[in-house]
N, C-alpha and C. Protein backbone atom coordinates (compact mmCIF):
# COMPACT_ATOMS: atom_id res chain seq x y z
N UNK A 1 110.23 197.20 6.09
CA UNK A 1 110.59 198.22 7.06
C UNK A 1 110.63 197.63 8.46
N UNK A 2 109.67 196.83 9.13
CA UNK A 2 109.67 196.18 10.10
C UNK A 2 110.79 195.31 10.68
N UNK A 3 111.05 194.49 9.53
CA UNK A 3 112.87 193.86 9.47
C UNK A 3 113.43 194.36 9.63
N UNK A 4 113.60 195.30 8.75
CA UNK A 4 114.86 196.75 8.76
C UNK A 4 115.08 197.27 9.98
N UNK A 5 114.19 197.54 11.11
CA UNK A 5 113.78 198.22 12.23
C UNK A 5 114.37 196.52 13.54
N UNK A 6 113.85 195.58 13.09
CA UNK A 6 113.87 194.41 13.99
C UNK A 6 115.82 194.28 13.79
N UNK A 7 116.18 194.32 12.52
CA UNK A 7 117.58 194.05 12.56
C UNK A 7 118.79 195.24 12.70
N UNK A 8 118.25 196.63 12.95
CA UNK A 8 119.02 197.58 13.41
C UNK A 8 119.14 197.57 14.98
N UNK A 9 117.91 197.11 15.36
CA UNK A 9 117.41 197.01 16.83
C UNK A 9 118.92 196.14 17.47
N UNK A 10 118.83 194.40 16.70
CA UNK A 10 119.57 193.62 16.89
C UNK A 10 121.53 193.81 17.12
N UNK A 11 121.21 194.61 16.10
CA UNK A 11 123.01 195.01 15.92
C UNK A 11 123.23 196.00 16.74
N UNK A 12 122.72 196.86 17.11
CA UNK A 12 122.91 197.74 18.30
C UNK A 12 122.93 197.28 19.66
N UNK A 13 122.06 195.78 20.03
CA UNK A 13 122.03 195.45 20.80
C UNK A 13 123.45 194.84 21.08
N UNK A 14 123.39 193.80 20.26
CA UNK A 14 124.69 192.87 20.41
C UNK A 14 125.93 193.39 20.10
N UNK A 15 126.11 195.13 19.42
CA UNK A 15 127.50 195.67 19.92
C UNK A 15 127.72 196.40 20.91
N UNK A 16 126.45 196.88 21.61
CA UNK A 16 126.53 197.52 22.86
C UNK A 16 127.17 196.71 24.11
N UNK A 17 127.21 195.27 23.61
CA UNK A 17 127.78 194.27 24.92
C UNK A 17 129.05 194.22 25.39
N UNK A 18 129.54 194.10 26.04
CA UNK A 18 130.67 194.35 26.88
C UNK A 18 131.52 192.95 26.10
N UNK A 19 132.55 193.36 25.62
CA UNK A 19 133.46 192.20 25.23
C UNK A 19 133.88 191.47 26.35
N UNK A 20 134.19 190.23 26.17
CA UNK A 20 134.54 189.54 26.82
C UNK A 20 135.99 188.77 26.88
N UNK A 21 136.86 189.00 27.49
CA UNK A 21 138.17 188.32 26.97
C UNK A 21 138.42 187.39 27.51
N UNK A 22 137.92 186.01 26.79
CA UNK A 22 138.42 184.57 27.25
C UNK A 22 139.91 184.66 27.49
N UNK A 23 140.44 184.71 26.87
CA UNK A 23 141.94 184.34 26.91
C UNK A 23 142.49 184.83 27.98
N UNK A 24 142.11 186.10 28.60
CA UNK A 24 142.27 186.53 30.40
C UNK A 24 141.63 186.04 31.30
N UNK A 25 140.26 185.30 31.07
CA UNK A 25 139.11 184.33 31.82
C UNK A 25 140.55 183.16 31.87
N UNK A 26 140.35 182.69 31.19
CA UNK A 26 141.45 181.28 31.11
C UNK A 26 142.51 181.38 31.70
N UNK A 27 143.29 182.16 31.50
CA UNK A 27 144.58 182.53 32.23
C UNK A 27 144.72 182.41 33.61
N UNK A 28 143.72 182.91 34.10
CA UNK A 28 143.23 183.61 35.39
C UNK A 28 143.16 182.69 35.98
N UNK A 29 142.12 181.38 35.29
CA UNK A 29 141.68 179.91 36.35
C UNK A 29 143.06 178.85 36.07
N UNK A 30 143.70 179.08 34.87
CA UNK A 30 144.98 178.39 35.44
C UNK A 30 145.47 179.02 36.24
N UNK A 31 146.36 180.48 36.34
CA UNK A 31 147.24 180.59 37.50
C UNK A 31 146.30 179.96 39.12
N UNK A 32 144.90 180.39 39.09
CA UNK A 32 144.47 180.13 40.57
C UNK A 32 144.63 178.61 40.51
N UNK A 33 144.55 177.66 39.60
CA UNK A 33 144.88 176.27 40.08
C UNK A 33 146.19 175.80 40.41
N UNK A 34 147.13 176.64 39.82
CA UNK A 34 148.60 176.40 39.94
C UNK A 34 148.84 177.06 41.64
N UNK A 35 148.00 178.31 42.40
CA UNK A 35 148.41 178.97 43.52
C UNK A 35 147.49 177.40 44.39
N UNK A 36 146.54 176.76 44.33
CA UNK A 36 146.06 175.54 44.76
C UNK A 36 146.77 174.69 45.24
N UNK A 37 147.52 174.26 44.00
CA UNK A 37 148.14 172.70 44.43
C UNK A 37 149.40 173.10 45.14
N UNK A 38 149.94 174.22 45.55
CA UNK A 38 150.94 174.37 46.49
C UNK A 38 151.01 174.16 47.43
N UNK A 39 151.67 173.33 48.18
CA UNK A 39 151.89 172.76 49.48
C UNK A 39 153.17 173.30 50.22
N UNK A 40 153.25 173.62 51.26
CA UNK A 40 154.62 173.88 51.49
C UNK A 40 155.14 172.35 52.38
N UNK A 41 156.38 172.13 52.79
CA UNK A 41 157.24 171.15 52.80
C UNK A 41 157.22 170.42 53.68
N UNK A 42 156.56 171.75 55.05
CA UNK A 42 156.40 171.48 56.18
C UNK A 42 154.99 171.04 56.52
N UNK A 43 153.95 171.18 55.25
CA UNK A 43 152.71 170.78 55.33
C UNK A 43 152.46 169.36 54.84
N UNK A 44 153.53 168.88 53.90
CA UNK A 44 153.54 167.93 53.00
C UNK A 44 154.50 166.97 54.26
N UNK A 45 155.14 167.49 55.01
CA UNK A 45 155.50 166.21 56.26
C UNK A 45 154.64 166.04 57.26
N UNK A 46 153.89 166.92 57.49
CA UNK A 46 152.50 166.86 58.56
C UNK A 46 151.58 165.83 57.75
N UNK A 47 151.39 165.68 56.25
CA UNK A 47 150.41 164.92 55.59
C UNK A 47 151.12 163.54 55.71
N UNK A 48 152.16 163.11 55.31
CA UNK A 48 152.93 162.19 55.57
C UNK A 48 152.93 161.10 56.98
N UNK A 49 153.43 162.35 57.69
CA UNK A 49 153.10 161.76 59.09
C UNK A 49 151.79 161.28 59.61
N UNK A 50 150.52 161.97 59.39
CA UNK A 50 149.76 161.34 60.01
C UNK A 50 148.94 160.44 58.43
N UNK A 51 149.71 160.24 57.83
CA UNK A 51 148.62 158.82 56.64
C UNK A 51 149.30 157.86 57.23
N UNK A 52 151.09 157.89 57.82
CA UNK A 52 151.59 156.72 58.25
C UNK A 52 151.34 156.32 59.48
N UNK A 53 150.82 157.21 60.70
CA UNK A 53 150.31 156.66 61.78
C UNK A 53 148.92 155.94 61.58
N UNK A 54 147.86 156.61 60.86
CA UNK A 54 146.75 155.76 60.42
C UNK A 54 146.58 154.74 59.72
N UNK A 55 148.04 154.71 58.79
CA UNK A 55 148.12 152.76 58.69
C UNK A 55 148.78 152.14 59.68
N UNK A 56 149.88 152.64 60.51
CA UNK A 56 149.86 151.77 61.94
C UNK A 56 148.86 151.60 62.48
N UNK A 57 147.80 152.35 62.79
CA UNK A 57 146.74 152.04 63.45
C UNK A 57 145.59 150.93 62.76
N UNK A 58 145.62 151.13 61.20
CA UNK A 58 145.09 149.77 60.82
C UNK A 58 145.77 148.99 60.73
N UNK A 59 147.06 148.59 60.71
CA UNK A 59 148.08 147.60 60.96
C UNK A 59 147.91 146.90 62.16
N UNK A 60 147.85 147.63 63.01
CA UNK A 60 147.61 147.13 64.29
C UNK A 60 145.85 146.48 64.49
N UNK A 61 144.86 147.07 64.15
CA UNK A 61 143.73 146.70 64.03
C UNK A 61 143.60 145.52 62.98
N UNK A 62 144.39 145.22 62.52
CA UNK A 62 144.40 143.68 61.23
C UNK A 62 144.87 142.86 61.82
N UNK A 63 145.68 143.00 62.74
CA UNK A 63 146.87 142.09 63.43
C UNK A 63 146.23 141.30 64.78
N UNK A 64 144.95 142.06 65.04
CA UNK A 64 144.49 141.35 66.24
C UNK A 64 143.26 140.27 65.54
């Protein structure tokens, strides 16, 4: 009876839990990594521009 009582306890517990839907968890952290790596064109020539002035500037700092 004690079992009986310990394992009705159990199953009530663990269907009372809120489902969980991975497959919308997952979804979710790809699209936010895909909204991440977006750069726009005009940000991606601002990055450009200044990695190539900071190797002129070590260019110039090697050269002396």
């Amino acid at each position: 009876m004690k079992y009986l009582t310990i394992l009705l306890t159990f199953f009530l517990v663990s269907c009372s839990k809120p489902n969980i839907d991975i497959w919308d968890r997952f979804m979710d952290r790809i699209d936010n990594f895909k909204q991440k790596d977006k750069v726009s064109k005009s940000d991606q020539k601002l990055i450009q521009e200044a990695t190539d002035k900071e190797w002129e500037e070590v260019d110039k700092e090697t050269d002396k």
